[in-house]
C-alpha atoms as a PDB file:
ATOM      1  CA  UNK A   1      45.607 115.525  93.522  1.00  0.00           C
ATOM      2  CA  UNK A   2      46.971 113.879  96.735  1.00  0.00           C
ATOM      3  CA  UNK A   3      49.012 116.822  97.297  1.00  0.00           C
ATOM      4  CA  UNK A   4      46.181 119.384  97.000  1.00  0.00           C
ATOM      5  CA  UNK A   5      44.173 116.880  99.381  1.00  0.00           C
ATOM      6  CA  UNK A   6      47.219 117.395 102.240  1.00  0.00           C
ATOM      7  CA  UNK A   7      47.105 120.477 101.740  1.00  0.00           C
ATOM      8  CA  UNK A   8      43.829 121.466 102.046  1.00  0.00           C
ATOM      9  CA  UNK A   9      44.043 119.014 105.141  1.00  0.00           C
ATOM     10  CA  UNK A  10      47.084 121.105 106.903  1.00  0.00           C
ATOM     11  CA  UNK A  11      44.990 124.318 106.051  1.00  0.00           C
ATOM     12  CA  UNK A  12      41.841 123.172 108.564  1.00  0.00           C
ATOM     13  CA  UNK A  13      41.896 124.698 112.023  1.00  0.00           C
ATOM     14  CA  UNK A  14      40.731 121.486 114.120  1.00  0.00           C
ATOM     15  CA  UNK A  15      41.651 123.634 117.367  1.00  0.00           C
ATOM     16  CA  UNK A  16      38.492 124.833 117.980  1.00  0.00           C
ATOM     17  CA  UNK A  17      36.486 121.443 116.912  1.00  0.00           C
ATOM     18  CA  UNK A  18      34.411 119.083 118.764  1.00  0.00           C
ATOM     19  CA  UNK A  19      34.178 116.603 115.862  1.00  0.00           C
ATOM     20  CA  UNK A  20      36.147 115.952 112.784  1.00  0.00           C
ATOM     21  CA  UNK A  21      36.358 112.373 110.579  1.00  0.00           C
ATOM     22  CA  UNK A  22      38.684 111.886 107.857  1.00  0.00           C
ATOM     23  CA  UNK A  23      37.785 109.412 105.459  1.00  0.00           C
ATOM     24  CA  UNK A  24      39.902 108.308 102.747  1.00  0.00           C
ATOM     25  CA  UNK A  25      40.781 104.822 100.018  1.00  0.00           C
ATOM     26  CA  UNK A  26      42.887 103.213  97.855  1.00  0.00           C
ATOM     27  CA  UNK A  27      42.333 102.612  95.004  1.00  0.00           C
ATOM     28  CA  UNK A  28      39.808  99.690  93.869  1.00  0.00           C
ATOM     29  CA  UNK A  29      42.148  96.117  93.144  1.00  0.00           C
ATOM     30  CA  UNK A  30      41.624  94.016  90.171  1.00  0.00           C
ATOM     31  CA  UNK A  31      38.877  91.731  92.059  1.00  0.00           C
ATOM     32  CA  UNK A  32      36.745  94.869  93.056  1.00  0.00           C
ATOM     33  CA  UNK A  33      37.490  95.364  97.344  1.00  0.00           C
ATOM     34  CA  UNK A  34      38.340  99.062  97.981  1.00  0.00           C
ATOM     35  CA  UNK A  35      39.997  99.420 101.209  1.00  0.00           C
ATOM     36  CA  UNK A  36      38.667 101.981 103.120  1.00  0.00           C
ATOM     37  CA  UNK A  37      39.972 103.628 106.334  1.00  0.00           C
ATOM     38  CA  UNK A  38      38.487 105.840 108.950  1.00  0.00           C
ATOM     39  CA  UNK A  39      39.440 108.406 111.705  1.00  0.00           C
ATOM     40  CA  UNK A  40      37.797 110.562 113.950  1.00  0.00           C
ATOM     41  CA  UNK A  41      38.539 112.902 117.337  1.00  0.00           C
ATOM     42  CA  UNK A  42      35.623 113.440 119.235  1.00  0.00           C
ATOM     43  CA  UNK A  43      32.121 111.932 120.152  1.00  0.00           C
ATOM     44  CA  UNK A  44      31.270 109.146 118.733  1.00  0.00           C
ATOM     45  CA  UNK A  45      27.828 109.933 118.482  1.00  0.00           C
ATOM     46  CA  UNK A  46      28.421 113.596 116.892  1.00  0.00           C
ATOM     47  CA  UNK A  47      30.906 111.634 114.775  1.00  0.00           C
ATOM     48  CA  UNK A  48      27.690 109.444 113.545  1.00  0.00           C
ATOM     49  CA  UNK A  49      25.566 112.493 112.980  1.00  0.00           C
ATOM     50  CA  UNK A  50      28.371 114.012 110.747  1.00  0.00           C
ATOM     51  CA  UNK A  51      28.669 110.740 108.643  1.00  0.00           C
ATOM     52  CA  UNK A  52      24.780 110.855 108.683  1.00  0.00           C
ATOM     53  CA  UNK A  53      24.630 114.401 107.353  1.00  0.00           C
ATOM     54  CA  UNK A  54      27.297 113.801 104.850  1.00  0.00           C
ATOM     55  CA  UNK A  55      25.836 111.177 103.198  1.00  0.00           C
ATOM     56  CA  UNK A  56      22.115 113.008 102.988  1.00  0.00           C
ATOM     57  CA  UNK A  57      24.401 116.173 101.333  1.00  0.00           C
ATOM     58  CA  UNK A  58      26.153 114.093  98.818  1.00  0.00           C
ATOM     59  CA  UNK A  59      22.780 111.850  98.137  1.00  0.00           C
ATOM     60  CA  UNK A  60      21.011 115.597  97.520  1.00  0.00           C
ATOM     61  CA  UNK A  61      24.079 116.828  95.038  1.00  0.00           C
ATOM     62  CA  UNK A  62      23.733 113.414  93.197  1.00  0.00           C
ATOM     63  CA  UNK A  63      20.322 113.853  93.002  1.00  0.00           C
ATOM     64  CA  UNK A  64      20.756 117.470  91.661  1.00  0.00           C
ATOM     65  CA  UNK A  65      23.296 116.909  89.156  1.00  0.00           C
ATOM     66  CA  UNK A  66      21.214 113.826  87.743  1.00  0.00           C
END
């Protein structure tokens, strides 16, 4: 699965972008923390609006598939 991830990673044209955030984790240790690390290139404030939006999108497909 990692590999598909990179790949599908390498495959986005961010040349033309004014905003992108990668997100991505480990996986959860015995006592429950789950590391989590961030990146983004752009404005910090469009970067906020595309966390914002993301989260309303997957809160609607949860709600969907539920």
């Amino acid at each position: 699965m990692k590999e598909e991830i990179m790949e599908n990673l390498k495959g986005l044209s961010l040349k033309n972008k004014a905003c992108y955030i990668v997100i991505s984790c480990e996986q959860p240790q015995q006592n429950g923390n789950l590391e989590v690390q961030m990146n983004y290139e752009g404005d910090e404030t469009l970067a906020s609006y595309l966390l914002e939006s993301a989260q309303n999108y997957l809160e609607q497909e949860q709600h969907l598939s539920s």
